[in-house]
N, C-alpha and C. Protein backbone atom coordinates (compact mmCIF):
# COMPACT_ATOMS: atom_id res chain seq x y z
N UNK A 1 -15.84 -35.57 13.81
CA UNK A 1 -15.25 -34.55 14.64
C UNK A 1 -14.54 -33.52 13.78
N UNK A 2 -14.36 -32.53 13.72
CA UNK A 2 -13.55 -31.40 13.56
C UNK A 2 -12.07 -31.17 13.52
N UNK A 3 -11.96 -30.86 12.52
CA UNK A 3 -10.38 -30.59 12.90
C UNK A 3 -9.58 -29.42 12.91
N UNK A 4 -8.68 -29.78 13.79
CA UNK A 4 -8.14 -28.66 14.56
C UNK A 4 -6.70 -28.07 13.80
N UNK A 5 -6.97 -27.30 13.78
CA UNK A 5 -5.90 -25.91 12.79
C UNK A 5 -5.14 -25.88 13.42
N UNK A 6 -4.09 -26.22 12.46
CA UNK A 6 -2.00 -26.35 13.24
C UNK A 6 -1.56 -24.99 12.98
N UNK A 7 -1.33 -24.72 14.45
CA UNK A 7 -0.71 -23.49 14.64
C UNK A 7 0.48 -23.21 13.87
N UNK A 8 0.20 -21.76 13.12
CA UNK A 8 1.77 -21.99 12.69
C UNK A 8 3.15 -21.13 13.75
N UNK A 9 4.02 -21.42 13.41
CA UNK A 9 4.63 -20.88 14.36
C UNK A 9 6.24 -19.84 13.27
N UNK A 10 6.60 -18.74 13.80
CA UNK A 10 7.63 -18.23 13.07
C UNK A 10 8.48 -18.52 13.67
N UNK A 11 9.85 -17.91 13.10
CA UNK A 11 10.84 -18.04 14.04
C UNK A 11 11.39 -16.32 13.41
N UNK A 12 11.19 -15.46 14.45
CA UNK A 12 11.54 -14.55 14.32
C UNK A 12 13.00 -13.77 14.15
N UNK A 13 13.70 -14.64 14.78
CA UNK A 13 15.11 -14.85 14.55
C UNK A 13 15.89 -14.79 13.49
N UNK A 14 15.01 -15.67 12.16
CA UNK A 14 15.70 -15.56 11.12
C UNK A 14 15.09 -14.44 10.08
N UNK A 15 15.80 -13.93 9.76
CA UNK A 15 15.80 -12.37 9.11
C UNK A 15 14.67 -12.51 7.72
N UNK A 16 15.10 -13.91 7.07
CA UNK A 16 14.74 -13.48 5.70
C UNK A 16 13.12 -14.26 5.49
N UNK A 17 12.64 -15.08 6.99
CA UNK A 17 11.69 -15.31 6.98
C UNK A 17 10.22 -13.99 7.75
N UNK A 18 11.26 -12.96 8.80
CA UNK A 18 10.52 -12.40 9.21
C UNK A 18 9.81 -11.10 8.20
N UNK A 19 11.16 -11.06 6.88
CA UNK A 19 10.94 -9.69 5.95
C UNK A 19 9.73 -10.73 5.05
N UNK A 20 9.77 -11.99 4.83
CA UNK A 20 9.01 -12.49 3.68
C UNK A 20 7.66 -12.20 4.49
N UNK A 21 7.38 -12.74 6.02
CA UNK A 21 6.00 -12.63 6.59
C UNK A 21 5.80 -11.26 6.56
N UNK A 22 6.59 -9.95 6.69
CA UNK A 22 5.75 -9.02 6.94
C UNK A 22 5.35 -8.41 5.44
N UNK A 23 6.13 -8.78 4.69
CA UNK A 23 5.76 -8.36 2.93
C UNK A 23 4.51 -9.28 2.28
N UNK A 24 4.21 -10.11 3.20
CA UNK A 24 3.24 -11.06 3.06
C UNK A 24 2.18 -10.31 3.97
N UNK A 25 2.10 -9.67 4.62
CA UNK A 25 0.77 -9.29 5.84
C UNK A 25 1.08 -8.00 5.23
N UNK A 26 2.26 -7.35 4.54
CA UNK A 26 1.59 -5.96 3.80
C UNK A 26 0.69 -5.68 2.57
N UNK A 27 1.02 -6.92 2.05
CA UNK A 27 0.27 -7.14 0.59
C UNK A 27 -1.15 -7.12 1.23
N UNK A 28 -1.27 -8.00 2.09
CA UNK A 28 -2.77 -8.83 2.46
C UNK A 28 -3.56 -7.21 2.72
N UNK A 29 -2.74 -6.09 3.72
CA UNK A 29 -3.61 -5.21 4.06
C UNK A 29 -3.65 -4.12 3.02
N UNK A 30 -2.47 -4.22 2.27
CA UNK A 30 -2.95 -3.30 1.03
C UNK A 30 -4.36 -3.79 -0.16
N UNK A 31 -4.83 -4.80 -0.46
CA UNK A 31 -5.60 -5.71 -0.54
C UNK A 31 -6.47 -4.77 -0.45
N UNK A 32 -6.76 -4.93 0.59
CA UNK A 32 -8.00 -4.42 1.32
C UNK A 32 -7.95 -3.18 1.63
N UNK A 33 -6.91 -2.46 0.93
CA UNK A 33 -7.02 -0.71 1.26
C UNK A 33 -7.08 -0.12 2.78
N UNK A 34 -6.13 -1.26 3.54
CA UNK A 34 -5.89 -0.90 4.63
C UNK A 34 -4.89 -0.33 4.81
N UNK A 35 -4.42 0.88 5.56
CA UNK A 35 -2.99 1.35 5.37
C UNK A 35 -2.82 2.17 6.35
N UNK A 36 -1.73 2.22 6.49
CA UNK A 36 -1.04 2.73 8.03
C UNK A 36 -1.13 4.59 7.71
N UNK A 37 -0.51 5.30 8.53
CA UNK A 37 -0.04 6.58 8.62
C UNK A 37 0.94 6.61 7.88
N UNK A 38 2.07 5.91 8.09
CA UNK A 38 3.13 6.18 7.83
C UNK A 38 3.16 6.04 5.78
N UNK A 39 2.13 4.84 5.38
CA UNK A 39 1.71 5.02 3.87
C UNK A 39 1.25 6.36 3.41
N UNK A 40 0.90 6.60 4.08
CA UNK A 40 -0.70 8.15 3.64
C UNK A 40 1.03 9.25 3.68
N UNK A 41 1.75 9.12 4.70
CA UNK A 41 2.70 10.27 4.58
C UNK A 41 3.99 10.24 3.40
N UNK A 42 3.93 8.82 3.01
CA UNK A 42 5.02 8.32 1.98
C UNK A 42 4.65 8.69 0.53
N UNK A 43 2.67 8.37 0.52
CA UNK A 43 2.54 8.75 -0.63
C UNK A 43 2.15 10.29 -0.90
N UNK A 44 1.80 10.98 0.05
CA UNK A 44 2.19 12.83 -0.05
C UNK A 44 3.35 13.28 -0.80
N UNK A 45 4.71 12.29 -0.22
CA UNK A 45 5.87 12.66 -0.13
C UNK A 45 6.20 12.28 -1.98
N UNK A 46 6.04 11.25 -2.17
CA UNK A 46 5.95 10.65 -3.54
C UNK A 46 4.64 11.95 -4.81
N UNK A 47 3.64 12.07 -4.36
CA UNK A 47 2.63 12.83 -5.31
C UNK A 47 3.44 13.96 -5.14
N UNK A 48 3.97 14.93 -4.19
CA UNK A 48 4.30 16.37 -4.26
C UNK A 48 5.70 16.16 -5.19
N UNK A 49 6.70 14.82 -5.50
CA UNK A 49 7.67 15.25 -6.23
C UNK A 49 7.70 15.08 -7.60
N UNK A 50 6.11 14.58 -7.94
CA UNK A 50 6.18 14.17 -9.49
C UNK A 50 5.29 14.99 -10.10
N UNK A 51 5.12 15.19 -11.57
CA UNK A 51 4.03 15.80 -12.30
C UNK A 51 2.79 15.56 -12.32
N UNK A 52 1.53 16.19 -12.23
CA UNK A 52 0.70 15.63 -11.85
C UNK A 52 0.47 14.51 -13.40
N UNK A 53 0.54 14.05 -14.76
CA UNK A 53 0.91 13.39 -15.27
C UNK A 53 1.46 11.73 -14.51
N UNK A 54 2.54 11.87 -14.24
CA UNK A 54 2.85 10.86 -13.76
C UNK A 54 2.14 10.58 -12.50
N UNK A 55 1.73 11.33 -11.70
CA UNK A 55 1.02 10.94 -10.67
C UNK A 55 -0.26 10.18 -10.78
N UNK A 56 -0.63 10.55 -11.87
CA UNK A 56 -2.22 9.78 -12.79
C UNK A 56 -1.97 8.41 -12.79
N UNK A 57 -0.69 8.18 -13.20
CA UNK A 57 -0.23 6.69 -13.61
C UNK A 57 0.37 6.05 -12.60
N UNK A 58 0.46 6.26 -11.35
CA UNK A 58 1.08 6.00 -10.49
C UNK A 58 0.37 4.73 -9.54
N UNK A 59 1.46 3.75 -9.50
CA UNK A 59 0.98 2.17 -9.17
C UNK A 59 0.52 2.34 -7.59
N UNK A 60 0.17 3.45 -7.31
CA UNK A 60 0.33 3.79 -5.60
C UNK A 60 -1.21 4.52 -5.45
N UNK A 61 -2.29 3.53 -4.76
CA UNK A 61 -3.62 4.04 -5.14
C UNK A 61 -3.94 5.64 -4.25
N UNK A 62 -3.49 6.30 -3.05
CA UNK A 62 -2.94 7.15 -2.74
C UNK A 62 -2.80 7.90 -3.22
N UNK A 63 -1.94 7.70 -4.21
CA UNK A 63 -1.29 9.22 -4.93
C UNK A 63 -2.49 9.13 -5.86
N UNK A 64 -3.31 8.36 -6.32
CA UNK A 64 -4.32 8.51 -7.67
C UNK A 64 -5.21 8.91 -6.60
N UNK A 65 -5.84 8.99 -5.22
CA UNK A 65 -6.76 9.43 -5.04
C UNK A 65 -6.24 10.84 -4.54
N UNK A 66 -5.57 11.09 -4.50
CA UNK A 66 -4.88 13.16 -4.42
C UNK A 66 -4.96 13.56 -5.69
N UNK A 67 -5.01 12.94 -6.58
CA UNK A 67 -5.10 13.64 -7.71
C UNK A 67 -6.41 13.71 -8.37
N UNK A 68 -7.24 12.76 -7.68
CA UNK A 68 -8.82 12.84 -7.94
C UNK A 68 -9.69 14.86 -7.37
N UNK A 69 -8.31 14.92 -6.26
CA UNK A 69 -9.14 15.91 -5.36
C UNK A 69 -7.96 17.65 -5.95
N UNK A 70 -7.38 17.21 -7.08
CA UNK A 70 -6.33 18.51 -7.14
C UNK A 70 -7.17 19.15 -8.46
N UNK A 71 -6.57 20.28 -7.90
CA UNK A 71 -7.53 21.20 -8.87
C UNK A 71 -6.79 21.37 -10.49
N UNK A 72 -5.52 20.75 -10.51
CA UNK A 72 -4.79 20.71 -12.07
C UNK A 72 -5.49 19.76 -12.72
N UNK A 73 -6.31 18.39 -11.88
CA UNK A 73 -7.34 17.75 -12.69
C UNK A 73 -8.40 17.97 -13.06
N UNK A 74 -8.75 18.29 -13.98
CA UNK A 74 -10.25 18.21 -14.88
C UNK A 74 -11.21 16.78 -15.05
N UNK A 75 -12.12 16.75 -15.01
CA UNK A 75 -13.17 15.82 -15.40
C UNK A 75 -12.35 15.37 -16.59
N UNK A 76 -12.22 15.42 -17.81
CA UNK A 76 -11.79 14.90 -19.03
C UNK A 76 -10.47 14.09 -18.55
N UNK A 77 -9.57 14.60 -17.73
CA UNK A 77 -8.01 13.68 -17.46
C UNK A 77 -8.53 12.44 -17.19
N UNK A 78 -9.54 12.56 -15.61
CA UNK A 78 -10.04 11.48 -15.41
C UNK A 78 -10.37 10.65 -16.05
């Protein structure tokens, strides 16, 4: 027979388990280059205040794909 998958259950109540699950289900969808609105507007906000330099190097895949499409990049930066 099969066995049956134990539900897990949270307890939403407590603070420092609900910030660990959702930093845990943000990782999972960044992963997979899934990302909200509110990412796409954070990393605008982040690429327009830095050099495009640092924006190259930037741990935020977002801001490296705006800089794929800006015209201060050249083929060679890439």
């Amino acid at each position: 027979m099969g066995t049956k998958k134990k539900e897990q259950q949270y307890d939403f109540e407590n603070e420092e388990e609900t910030e660990r699950t959702w930093k845990e289900i943000y990782k999972t969808l960044e992963k997979g280059a899934i990302y909200a609105q509110y990412d796409f507007f954070s990393a605008l906000e982040e690429y327009f205040s830095l050099p495009i330099e640092k924006a190259l190097r930037s741990s935020n895949s977002i801001v490296k794909m705006l800089c794929m499409i800006d015209r201060r990049v050249g083929k060679r930066t890439l």
